[in-house]
C-alpha atoms as a PDB file:
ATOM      1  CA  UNK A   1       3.263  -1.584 -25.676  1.00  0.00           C
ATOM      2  CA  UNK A   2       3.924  -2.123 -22.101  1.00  0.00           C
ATOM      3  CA  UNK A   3       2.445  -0.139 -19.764  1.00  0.00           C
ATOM      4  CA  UNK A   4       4.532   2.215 -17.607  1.00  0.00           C
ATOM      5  CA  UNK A   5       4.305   1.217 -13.478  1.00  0.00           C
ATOM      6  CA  UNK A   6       5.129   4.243 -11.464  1.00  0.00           C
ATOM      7  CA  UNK A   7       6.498   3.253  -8.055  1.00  0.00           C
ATOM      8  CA  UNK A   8       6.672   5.571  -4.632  1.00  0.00           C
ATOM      9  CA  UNK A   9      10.354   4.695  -3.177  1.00  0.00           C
ATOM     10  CA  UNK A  10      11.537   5.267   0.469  1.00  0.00           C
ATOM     11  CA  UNK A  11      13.592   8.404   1.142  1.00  0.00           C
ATOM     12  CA  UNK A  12      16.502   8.478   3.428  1.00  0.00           C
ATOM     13  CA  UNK A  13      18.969  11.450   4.400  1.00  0.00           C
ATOM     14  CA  UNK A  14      22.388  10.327   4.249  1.00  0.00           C
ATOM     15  CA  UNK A  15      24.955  12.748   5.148  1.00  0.00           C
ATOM     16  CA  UNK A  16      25.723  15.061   1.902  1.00  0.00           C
ATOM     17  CA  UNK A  17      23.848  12.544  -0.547  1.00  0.00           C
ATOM     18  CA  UNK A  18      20.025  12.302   0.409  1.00  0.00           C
ATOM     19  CA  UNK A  19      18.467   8.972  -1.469  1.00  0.00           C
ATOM     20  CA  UNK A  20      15.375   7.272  -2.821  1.00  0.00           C
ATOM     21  CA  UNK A  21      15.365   3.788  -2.341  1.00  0.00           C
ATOM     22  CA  UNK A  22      13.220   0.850  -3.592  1.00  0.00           C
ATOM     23  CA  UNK A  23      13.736  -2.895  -3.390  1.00  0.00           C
ATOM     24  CA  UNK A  24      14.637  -4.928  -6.366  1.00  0.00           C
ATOM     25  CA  UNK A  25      11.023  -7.043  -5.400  1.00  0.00           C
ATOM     26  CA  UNK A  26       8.571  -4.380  -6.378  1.00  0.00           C
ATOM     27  CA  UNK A  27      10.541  -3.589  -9.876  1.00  0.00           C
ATOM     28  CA  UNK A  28      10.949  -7.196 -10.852  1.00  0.00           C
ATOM     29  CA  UNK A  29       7.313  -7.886  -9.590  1.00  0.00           C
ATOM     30  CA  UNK A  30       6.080  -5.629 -12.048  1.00  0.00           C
ATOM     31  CA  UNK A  31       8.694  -6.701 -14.701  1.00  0.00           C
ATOM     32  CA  UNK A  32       7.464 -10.134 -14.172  1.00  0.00           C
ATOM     33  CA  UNK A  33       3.817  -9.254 -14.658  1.00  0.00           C
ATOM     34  CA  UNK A  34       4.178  -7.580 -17.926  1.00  0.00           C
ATOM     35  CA  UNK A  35       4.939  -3.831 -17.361  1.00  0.00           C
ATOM     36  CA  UNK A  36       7.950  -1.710 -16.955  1.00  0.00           C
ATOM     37  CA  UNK A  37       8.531  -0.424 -13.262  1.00  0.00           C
ATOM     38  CA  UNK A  38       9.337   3.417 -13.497  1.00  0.00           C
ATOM     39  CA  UNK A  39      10.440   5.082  -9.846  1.00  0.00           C
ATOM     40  CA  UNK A  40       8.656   8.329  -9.007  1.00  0.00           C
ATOM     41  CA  UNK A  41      11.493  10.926  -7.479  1.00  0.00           C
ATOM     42  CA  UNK A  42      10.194  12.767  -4.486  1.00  0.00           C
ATOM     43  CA  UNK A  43       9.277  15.753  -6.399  1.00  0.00           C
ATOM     44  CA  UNK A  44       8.569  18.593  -4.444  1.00  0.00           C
ATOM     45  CA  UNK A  45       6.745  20.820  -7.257  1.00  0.00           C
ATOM     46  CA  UNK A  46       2.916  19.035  -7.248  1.00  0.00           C
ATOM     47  CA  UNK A  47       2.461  20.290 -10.905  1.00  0.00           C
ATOM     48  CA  UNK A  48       5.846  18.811 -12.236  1.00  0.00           C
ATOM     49  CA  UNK A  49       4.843  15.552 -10.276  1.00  0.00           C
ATOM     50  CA  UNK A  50       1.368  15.805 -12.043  1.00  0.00           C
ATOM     51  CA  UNK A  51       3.458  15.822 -15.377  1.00  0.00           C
ATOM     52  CA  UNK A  52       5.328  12.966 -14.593  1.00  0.00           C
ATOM     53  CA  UNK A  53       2.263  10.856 -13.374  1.00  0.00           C
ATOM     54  CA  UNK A  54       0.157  11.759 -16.556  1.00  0.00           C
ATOM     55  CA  UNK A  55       3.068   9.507 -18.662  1.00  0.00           C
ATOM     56  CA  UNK A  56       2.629   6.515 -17.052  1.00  0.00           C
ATOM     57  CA  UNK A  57      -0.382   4.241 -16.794  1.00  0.00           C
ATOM     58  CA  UNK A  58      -0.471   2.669 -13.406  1.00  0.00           C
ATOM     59  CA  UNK A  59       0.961   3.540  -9.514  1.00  0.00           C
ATOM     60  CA  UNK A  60       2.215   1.750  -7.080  1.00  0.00           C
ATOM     61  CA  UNK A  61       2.278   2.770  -3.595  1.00  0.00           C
ATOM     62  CA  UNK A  62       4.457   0.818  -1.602  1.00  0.00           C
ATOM     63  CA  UNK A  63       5.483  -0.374   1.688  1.00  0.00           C
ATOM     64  CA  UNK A  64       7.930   1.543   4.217  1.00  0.00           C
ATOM     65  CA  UNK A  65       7.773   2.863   7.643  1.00  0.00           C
ATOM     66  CA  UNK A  66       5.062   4.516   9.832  1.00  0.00           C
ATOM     67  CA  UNK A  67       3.379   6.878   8.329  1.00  0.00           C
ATOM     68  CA  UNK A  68       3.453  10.393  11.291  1.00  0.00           C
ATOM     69  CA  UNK A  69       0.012   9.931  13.591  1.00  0.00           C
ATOM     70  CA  UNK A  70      -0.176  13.618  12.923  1.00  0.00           C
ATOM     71  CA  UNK A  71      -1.643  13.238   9.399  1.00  0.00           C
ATOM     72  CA  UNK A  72      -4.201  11.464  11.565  1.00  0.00           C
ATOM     73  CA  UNK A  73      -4.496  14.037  14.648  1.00  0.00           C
ATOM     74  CA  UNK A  74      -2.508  12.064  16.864  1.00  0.00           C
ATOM     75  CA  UNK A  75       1.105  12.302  18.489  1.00  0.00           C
ATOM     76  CA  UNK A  76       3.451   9.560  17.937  1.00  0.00           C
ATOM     77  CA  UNK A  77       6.183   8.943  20.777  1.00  0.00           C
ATOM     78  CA  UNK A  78       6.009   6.499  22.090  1.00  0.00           C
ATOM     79  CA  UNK A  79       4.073   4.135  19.891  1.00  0.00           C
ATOM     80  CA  UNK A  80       5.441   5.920  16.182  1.00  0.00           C
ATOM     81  CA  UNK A  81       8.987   6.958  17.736  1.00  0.00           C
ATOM     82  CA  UNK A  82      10.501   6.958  14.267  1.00  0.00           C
ATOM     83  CA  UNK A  83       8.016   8.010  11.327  1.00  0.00           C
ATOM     84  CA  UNK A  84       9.206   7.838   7.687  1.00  0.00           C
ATOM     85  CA  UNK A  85      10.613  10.738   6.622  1.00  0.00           C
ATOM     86  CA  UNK A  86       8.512  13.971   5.781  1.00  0.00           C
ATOM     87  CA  UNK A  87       9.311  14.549   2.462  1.00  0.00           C
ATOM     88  CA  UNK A  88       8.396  10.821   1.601  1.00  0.00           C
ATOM     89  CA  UNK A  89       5.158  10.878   3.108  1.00  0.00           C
ATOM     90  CA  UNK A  90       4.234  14.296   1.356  1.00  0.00           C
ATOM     91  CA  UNK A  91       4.801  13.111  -1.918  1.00  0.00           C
ATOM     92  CA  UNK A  92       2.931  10.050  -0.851  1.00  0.00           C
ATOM     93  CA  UNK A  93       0.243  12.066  -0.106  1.00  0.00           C
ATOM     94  CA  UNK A  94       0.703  14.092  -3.473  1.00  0.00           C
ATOM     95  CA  UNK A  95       0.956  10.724  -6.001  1.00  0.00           C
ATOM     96  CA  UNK A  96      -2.729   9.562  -3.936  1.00  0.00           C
ATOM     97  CA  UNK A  97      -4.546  12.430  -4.423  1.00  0.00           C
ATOM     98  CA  UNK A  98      -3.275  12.698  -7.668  1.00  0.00           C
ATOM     99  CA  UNK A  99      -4.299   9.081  -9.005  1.00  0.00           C
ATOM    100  CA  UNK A 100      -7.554   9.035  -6.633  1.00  0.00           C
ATOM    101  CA  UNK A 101      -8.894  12.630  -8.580  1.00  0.00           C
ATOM    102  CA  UNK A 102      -7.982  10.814 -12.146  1.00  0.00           C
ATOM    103  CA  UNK A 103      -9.268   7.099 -11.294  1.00  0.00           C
ATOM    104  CA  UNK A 104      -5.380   5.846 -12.211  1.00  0.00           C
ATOM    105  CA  UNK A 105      -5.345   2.217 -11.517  1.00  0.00           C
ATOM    106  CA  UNK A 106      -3.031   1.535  -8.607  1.00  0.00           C
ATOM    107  CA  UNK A 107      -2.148  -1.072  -6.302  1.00  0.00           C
ATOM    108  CA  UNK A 108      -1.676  -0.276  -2.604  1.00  0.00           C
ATOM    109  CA  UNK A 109       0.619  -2.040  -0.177  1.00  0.00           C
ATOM    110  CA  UNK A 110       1.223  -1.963   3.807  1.00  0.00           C
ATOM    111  CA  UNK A 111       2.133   1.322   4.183  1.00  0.00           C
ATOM    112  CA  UNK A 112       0.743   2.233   0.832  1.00  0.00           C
ATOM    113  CA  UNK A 113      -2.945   1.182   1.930  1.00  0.00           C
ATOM    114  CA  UNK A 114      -2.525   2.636   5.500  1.00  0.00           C
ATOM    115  CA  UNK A 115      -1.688   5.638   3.541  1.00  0.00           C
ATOM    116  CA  UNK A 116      -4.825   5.267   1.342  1.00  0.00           C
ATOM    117  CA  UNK A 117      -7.256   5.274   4.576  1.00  0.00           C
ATOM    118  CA  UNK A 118      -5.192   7.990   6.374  1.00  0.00           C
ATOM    119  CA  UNK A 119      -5.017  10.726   3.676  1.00  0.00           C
ATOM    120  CA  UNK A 120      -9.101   9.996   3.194  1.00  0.00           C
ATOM    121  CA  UNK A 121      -9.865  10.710   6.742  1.00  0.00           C
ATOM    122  CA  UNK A 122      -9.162   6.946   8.449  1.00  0.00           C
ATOM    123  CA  UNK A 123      -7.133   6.570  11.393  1.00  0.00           C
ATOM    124  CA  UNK A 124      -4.254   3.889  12.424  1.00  0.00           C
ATOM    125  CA  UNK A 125      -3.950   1.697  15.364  1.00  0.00           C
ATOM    126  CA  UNK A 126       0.080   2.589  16.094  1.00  0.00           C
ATOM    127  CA  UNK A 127       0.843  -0.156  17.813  1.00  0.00           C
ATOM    128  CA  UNK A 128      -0.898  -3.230  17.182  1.00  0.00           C
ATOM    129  CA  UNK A 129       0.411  -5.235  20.308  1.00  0.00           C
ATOM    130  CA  UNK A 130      -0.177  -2.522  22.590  1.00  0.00           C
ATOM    131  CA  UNK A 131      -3.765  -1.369  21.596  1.00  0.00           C
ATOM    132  CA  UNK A 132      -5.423  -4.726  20.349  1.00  0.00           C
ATOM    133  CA  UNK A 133      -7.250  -7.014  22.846  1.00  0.00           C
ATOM    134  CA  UNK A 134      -5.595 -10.852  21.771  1.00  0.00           C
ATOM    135  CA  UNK A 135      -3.857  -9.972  18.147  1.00  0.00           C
ATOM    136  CA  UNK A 136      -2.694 -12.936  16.206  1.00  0.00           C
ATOM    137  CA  UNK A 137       1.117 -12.536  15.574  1.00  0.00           C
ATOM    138  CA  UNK A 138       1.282  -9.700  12.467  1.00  0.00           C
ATOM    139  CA  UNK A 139       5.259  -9.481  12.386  1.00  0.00           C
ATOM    140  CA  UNK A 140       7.901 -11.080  13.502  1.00  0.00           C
ATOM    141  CA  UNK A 141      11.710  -9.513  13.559  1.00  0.00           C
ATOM    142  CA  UNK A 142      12.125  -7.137  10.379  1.00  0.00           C
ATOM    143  CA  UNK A 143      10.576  -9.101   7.685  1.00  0.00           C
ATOM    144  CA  UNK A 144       7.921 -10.829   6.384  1.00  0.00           C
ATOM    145  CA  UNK A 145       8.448 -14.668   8.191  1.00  0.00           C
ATOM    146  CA  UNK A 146       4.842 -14.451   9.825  1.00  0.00           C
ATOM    147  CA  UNK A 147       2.230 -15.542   8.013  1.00  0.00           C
ATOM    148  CA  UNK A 148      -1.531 -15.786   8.764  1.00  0.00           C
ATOM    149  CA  UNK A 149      -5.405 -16.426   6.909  1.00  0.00           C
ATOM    150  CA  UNK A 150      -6.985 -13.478   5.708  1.00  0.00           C
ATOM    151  CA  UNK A 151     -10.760 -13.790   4.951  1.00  0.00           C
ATOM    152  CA  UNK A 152     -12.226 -11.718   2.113  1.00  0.00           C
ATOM    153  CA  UNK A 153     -15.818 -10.488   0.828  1.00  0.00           C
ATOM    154  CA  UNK A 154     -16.993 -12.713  -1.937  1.00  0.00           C
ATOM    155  CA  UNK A 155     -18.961  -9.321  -3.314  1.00  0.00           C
ATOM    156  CA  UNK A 156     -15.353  -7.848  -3.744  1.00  0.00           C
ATOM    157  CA  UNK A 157     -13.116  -7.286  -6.664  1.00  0.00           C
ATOM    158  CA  UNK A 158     -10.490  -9.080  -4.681  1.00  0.00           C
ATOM    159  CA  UNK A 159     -12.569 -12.157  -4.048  1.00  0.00           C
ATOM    160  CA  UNK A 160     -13.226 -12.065  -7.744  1.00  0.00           C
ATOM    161  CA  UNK A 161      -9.808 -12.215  -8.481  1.00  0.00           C
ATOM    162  CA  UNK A 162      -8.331 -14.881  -6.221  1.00  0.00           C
ATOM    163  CA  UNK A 163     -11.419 -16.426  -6.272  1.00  0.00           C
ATOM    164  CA  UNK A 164     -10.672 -17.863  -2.536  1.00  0.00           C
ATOM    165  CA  UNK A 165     -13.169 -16.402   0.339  1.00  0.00           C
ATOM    166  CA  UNK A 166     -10.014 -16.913   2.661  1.00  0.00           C
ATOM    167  CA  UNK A 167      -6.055 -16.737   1.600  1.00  0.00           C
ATOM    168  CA  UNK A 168      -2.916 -17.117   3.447  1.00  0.00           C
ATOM    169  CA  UNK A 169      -0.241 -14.059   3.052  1.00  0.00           C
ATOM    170  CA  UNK A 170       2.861 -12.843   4.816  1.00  0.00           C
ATOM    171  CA  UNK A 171       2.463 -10.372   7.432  1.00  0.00           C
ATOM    172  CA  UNK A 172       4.920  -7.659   7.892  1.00  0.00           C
ATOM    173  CA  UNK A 173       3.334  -4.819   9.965  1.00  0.00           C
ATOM    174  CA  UNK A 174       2.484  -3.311  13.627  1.00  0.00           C
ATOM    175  CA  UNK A 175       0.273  -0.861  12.882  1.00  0.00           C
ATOM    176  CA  UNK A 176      -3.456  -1.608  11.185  1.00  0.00           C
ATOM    177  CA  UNK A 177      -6.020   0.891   9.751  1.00  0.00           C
ATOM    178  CA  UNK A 178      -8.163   1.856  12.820  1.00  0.00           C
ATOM    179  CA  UNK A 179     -10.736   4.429  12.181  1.00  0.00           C
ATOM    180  CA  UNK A 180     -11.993   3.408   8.138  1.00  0.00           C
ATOM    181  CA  UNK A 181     -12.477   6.294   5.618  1.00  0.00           C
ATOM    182  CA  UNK A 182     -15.884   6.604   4.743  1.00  0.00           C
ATOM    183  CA  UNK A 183     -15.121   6.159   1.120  1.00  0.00           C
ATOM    184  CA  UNK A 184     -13.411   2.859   1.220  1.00  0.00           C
ATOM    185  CA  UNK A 185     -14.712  -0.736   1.802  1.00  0.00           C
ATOM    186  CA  UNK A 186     -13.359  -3.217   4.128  1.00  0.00           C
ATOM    187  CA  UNK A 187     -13.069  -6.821   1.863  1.00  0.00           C
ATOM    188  CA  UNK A 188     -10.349  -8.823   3.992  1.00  0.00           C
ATOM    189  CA  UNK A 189      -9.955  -9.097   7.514  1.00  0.00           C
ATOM    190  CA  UNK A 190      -7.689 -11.168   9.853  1.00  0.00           C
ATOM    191  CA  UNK A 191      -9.042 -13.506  12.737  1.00  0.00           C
ATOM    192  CA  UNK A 192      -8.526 -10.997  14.990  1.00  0.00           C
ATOM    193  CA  UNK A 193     -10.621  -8.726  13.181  1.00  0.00           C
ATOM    194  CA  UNK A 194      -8.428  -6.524  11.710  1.00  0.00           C
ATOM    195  CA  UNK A 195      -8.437  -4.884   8.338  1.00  0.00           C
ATOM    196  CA  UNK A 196      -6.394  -6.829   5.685  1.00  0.00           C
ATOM    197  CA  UNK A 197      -7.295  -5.301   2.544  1.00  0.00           C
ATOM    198  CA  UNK A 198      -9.194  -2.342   1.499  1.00  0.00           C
ATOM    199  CA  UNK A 199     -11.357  -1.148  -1.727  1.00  0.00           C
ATOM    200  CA  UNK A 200     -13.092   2.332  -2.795  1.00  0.00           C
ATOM    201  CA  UNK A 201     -16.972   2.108  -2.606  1.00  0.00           C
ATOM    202  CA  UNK A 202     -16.786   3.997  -6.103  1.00  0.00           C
ATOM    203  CA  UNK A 203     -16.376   1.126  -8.170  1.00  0.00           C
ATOM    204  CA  UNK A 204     -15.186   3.847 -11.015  1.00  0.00           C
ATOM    205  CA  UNK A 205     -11.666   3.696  -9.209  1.00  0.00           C
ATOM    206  CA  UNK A 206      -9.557   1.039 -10.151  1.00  0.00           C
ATOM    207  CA  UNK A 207      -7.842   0.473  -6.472  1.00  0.00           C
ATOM    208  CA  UNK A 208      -6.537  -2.672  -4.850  1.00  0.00           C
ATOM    209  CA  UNK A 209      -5.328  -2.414  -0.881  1.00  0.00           C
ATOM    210  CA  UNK A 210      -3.614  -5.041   0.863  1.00  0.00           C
ATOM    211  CA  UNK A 211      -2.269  -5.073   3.939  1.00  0.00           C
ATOM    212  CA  UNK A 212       0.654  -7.790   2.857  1.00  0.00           C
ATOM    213  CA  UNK A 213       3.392  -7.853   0.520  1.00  0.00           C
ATOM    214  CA  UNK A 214       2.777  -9.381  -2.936  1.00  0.00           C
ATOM    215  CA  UNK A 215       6.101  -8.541  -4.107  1.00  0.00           C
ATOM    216  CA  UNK A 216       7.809 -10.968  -1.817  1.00  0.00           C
ATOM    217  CA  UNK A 217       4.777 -13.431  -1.408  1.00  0.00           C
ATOM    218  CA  UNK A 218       5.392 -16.865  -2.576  1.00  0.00           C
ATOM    219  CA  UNK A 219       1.401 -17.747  -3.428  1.00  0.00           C
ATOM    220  CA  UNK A 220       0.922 -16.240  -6.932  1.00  0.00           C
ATOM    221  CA  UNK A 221      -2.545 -15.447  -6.466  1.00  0.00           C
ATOM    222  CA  UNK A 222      -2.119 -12.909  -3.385  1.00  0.00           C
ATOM    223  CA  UNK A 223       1.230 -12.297  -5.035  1.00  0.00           C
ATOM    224  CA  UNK A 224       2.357 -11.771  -8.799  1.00  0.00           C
ATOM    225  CA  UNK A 225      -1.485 -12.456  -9.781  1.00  0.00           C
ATOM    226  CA  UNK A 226      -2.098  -8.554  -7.990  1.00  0.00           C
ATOM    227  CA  UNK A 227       0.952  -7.324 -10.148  1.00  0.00           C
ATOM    228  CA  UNK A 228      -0.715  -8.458 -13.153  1.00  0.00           C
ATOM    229  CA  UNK A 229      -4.023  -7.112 -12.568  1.00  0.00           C
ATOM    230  CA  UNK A 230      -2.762  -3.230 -12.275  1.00  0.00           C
ATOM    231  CA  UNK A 231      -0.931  -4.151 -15.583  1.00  0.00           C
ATOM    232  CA  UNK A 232      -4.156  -5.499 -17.225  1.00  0.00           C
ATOM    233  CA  UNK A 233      -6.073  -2.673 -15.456  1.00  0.00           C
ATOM    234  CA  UNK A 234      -3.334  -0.131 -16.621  1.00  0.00           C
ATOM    235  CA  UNK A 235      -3.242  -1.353 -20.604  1.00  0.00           C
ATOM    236  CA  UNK A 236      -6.923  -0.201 -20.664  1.00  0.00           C
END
């Protein structure tokens, strides 16, 4: 059987019809790789949300705005002006803790990893441009047209998997994980240093954070090949 992909979608308020959104990349990424892409509502109730997550056999946590610098201990305007919206980043925080406690095999991406260091005690740089010394270019416009080399640990379980010490992804983002969580390793970094993709010290936990976007990354091994390792690690 396939295994079941739960995804975190965006959350918007819309007049009279409040909406979860997710882009078509992340469901036919998963599709693509074998398993079937199920979206996770924003469920309020943390034991019904427990339920759900039990079915299924892997997470996603995706991409979407800033997380708020006060699940951090830090005020956002002017640097976070616009944070995603609460009730996202609380069931965010909800699916993590969730999958982190149970060792479910999940896949974390630009948001989703800056989420993964922030709700285990790690900080964020808001602003890349503004509080880096010389950054290489991590965004440009809205989407994902800068690109740049990202070097990785060859002791990693990334490394092992791409089996290239340095890669070349999209970039999408202007914050970066700034203070690291003392349970999480550091196995890519950028030239200028910062941190590209993240893994837990406890080997135990099947986790996989990168700072790019596999689902709309046209090199299959930083791309589709991470898709198909949560489905391999989530047929287990």
């Amino acid at each position: 059987m396939k295994p079941l992909i739960g995804l975190s979608p965006s959350y918007y308020e819309h007049k009279e019809m409040d909406r979860s959104i997710l882009g078509k990349s992340y469901t036919d990424s998963v599709q693509k790789a074998g398993g079937l892409p199920v979206l996770i509502p924003p469920m309020m109730d943390r034991d019904d949300l427990a339920l759900l997550i039990q079915k299924l056999d892997g997470i996603i946590l995706t991409g979407g705005a800033d997380l708020d610098p006060q699940y951090y201990g830090e005020v956002g305007v002017p640097l976070t002006p616009e944070p995603l919206h609460p009730r996202r980043a609380e069931h965010d925080r909800h699916i993590f803790e969730y999958v982190w406690e149970n060792k479910i095999p999940t896949l974390a991406i630009c948001l989703g990893m800056q989420e993964v260091n922030v709700f285990l005690g790690g900080s964020l740089y808001q602003d890349i441009v503004t509080q880096i010394d010389d950054p290489i270019v991590h965004k440009i416009g809205d989407w994902f047209d800068a690109r740049h080399a990202v070097s990785l640990e060859k002791s990693s379980q990334l490394y092992k998997l791409v089996g290239q010490l340095q890669v070349d992804t999209n970039s999408a983002h202007h914050q970066a994980v700034k203070k690291l969580a003392d349970s999480l390793l550091v196995v890519g970094r950028s030239a200028d240093g910062l941190i590209e993709a993240l893994e837990p010290r406890d080997q135990a936990i099947p986790m996989l954070a990168v700072q790019w976007h596999p689902e709309s990354e046209t090199n299959e091994t930083i791309g589709i090949d991470l898709f198909k390792w949560l489905v391999s690690a989530a047929s287990r």
